[in-house]
Protein backbone atom coordinates (compact mmCIF):
# COMPACT_ATOMS: atom_id res chain seq x y z
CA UNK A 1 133.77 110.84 109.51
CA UNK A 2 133.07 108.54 112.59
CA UNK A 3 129.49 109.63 112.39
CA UNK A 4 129.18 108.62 108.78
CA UNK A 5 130.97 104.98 109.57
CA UNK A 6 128.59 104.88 112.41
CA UNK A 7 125.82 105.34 110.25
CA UNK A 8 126.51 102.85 107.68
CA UNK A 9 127.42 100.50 109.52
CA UNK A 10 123.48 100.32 110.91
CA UNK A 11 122.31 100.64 106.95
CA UNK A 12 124.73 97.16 106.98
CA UNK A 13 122.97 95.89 109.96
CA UNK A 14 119.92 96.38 108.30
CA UNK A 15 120.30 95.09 104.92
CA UNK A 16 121.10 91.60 106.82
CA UNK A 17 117.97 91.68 108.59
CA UNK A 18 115.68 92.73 105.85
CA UNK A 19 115.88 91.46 102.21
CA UNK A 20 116.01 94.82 100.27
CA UNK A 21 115.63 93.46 96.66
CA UNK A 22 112.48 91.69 98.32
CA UNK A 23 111.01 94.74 99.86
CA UNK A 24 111.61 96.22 96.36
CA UNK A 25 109.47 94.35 94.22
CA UNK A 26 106.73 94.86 97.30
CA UNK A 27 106.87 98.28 97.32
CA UNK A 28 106.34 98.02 93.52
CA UNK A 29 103.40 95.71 93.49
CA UNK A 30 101.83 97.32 95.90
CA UNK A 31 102.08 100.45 93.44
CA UNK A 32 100.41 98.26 91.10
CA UNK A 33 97.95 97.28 92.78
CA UNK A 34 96.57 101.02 92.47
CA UNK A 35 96.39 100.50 88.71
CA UNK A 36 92.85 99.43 86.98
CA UNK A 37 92.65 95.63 86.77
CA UNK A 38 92.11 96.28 82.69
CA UNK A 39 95.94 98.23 82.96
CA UNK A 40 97.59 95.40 85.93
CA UNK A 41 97.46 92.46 83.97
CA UNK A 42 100.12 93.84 80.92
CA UNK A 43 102.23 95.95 83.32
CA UNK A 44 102.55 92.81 85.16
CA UNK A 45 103.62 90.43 82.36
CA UNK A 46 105.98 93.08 81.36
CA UNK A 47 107.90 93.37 85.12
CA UNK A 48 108.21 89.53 84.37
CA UNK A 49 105.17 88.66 86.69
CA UNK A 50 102.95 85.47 85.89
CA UNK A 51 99.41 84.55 86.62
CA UNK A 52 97.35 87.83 87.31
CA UNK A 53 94.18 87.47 89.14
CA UNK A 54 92.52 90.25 90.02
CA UNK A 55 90.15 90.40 92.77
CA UNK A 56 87.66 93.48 93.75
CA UNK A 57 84.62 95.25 95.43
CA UNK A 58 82.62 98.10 95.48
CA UNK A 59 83.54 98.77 92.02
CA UNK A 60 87.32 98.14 92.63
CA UNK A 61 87.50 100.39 95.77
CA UNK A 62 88.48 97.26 97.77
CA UNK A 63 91.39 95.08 95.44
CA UNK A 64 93.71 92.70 96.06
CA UNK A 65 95.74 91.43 93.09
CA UNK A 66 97.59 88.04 92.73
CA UNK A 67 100.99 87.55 90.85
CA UNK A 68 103.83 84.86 91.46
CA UNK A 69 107.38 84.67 89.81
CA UNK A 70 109.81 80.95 89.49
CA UNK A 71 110.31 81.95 93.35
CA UNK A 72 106.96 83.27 95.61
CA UNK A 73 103.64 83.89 94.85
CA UNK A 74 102.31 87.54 95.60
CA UNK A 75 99.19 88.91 97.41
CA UNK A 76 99.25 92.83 97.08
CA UNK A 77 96.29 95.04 98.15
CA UNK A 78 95.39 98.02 96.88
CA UNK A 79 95.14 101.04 99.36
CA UNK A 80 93.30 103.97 100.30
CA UNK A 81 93.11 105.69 97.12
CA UNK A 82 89.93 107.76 96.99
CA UNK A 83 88.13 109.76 99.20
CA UNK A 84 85.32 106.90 99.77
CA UNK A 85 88.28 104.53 100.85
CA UNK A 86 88.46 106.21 104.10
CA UNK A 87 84.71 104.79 104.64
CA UNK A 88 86.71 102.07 105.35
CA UNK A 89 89.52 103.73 107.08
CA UNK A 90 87.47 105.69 109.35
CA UNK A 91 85.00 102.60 110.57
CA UNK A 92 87.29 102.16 113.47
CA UNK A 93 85.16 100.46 115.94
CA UNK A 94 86.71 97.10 116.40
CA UNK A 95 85.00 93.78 116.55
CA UNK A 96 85.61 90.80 118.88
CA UNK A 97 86.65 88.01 116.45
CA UNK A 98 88.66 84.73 117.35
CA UNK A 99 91.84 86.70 116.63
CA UNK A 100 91.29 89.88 119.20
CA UNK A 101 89.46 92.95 118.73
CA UNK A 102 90.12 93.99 115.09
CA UNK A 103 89.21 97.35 112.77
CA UNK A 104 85.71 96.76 111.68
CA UNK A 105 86.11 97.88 108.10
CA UNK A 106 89.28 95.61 107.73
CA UNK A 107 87.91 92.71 109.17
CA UNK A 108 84.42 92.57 106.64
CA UNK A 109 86.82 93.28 103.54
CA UNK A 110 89.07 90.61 104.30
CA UNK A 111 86.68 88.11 105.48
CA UNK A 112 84.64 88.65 102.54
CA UNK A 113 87.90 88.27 99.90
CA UNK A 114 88.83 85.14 101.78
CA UNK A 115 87.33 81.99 99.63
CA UNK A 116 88.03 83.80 96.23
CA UNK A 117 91.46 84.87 97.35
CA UNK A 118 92.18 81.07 98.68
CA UNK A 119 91.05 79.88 95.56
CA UNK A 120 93.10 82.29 93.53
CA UNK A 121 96.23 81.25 95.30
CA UNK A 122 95.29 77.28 94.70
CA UNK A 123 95.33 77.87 90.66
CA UNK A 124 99.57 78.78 91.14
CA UNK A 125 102.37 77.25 91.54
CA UNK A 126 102.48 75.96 95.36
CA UNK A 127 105.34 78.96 96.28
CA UNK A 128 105.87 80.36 99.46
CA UNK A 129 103.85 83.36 99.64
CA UNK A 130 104.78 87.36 100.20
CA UNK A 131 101.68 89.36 101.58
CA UNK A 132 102.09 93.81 101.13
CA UNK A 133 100.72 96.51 100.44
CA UNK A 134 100.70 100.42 101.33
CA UNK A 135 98.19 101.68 103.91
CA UNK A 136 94.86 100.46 104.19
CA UNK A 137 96.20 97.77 101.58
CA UNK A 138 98.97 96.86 104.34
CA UNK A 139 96.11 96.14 107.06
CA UNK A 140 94.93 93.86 104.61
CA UNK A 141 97.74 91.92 103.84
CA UNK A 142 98.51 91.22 107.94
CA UNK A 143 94.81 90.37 108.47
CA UNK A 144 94.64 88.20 105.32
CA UNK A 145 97.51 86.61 106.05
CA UNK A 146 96.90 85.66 109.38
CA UNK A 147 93.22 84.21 108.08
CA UNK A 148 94.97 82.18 105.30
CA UNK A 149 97.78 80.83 108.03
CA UNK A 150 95.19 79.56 109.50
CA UNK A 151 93.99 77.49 107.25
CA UNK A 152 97.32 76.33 105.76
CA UNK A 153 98.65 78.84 103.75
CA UNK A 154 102.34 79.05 104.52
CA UNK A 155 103.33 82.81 104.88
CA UNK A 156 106.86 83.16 103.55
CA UNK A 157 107.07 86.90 104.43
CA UNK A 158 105.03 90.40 105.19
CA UNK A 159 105.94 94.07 103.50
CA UNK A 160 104.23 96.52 104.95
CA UNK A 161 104.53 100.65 103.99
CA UNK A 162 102.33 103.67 105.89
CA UNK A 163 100.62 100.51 107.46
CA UNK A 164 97.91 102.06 110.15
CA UNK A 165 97.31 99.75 113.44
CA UNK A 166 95.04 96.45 112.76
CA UNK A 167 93.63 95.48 116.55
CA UNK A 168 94.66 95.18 119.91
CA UNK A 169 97.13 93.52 121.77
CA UNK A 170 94.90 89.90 121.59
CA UNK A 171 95.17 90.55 117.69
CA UNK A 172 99.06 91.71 118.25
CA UNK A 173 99.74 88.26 119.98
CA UNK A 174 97.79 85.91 118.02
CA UNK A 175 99.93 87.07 114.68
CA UNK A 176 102.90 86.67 116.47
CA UNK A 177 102.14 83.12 117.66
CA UNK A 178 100.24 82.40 114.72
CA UNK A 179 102.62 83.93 111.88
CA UNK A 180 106.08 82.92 112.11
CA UNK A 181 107.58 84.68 109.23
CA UNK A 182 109.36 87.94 108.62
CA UNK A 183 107.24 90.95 109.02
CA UNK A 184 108.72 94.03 108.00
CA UNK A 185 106.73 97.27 108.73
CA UNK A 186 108.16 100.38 106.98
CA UNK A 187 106.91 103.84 108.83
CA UNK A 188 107.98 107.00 108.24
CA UNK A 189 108.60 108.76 111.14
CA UNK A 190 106.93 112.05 110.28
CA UNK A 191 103.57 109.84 108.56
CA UNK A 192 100.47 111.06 110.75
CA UNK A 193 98.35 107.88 109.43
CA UNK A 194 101.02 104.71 110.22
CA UNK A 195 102.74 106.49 113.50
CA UNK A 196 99.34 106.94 115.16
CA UNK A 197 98.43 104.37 117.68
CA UNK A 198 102.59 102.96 117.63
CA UNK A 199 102.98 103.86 121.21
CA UNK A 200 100.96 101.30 121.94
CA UNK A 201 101.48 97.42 122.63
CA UNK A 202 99.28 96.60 119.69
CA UNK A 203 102.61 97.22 117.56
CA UNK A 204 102.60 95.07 114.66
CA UNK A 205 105.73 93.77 113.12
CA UNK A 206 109.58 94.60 112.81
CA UNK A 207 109.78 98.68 112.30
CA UNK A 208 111.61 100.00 109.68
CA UNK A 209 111.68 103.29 110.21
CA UNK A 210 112.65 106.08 107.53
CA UNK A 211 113.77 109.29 109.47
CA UNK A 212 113.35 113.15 108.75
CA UNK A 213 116.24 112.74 106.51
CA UNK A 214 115.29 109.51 104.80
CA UNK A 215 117.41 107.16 106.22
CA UNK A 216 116.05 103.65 107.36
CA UNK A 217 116.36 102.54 110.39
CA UNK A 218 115.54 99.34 112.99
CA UNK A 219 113.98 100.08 116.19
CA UNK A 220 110.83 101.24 117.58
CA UNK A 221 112.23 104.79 118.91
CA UNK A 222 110.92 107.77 116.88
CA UNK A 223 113.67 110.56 116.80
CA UNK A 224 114.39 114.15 114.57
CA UNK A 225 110.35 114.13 113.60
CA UNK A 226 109.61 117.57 113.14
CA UNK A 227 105.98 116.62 113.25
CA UNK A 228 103.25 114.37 111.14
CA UNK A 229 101.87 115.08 108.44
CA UNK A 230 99.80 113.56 106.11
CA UNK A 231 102.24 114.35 102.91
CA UNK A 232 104.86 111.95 103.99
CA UNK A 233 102.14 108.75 104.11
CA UNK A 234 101.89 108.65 100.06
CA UNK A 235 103.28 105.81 98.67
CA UNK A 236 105.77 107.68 96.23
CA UNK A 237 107.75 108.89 99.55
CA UNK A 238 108.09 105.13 101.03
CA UNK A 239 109.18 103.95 97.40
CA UNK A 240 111.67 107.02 96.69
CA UNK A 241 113.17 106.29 100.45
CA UNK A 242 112.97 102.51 99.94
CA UNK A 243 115.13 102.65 96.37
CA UNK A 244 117.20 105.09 97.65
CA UNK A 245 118.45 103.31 100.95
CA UNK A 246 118.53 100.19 99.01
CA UNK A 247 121.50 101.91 96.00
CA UNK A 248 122.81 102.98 99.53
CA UNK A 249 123.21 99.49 100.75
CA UNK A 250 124.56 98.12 97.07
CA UNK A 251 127.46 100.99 97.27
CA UNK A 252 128.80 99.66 100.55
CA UNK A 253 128.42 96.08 99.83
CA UNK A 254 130.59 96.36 96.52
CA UNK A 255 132.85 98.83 98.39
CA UNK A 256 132.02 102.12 95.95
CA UNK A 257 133.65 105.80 96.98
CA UNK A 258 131.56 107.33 100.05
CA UNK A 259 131.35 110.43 97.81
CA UNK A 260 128.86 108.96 95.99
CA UNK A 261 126.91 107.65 98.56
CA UNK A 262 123.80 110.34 99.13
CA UNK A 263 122.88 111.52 102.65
């Protein structure tokens, strides 16, 4: 029974550092950002979202779609969702570019979104605005963000899920100096693609991790990971986990019966 206190009282430490409801809706637009532009727009209006704009390349391999609501403006990117993505993926050299070294293949599809993307974001309401998106799409969002920061663009927040490592520890320090905003990575700790490379200083954000069992934790320590795989880095897991920890959360808050609490 101690354990069990123990253990909710860190899923209570958590939801005060991270906004839950907020992570939510990321994890969900970052699902919709897999969906064809010609699909996005309706399933948009109909979650309540205003003001689709729909950016792509190579034939809607590389997307980023824009949404806001009466509170933020939204810049999800799509992720690696076909095999050609990981042309992308896999062109891991890294440049030297004012903001460190940085992932090649990143770094030419967000430099080349940037004016359109800028533009997109000047036609809404002047919100605060919440970058995410779900593995390749999550290296996006940081990079993107940290370009738009720099010219003005006031980052309210960063959602992050399966996110692989951007650049190196230049790149790791100029987002922290240069984006002062919550960023909320969420690994799981048995996800080959977004725990490879986290040993290293070039760490981006705050971890949220998800353990063998599901349950989200703060911290960079990785602990009961049977071993990676690349099962556990599909989107479905990190929303399932996400929703799940979140009903968690809303049960202790309003003070519910532990029985119904899952695991």
């Amino acid at each position: 029974m101690e354990k069990v206190s123990r253990r909710h009282e860190k899923l209570r430490l958590v939801g005060k550092r991270v906004d839950l409801d907020l992570a939510v809706r990321c994890v969900e637009l970052s699902k919709l950002a897999y969906r064809p532009r010609s699909l996005g727009e309706g399933m948009a209006q109909r979650a309540g979202y205003q003001g689709y704009v729909g950016l792509s390349r190579r034939q809607e391999r590389d997307f980023v779609m824009l949404v806001h609501d009466d509170a933020y403006r939204y810049v999800a990117f799509r992720g690696t969702d076909q095999r050609l993505d990981w042309v992308t993926n896999l062109n891991v050299l890294r440049m030297r570019t004012p903001y460190g070294r940085v992932h090649r293949g990143y770094y030419q599809v967000c430099r080349d979104f940037l004016p359109e993307l800028k533009n997109g974001l000047e036609s809404m309401p002047d919100l605060p605005t919440v970058y995410t998106g779900h593995s390749m799409g999550g290296a996006l969002a940081v990079l993107t963000a940290l370009m738009l920061a720099e010219q003005g663009v006031r980052v309210h927040s960063l959602y992050t899920f399966g996110q692989p490592q951007v650049g190196d520890r230049a790149f790791s320090n100029t987002v922290e100096t240069n984006i002062v905003a919550p960023f909320h990575r969420f690994v799981h700790g048995a996800d080959a693609i977004a725990v490879w490379g986290m040993g290293q200083r070039a760490l981006l954000g705050q971890v949220c991790y998800f353990d063998v069992r599901g349950r989200l934790q703060f911290g960079h320590k990785l602990s009961g990971v049977p071993g990676l795989t690349l099962r556990l880095h599909r989107l479905q897991h990190y929303r399932y986990y996400l929703r799940l920890n979140r009903l968690k959360l809303r049960a202790l808050e309003t003070d519910q019966d532990e029985t119904i609490i899952p695991p």
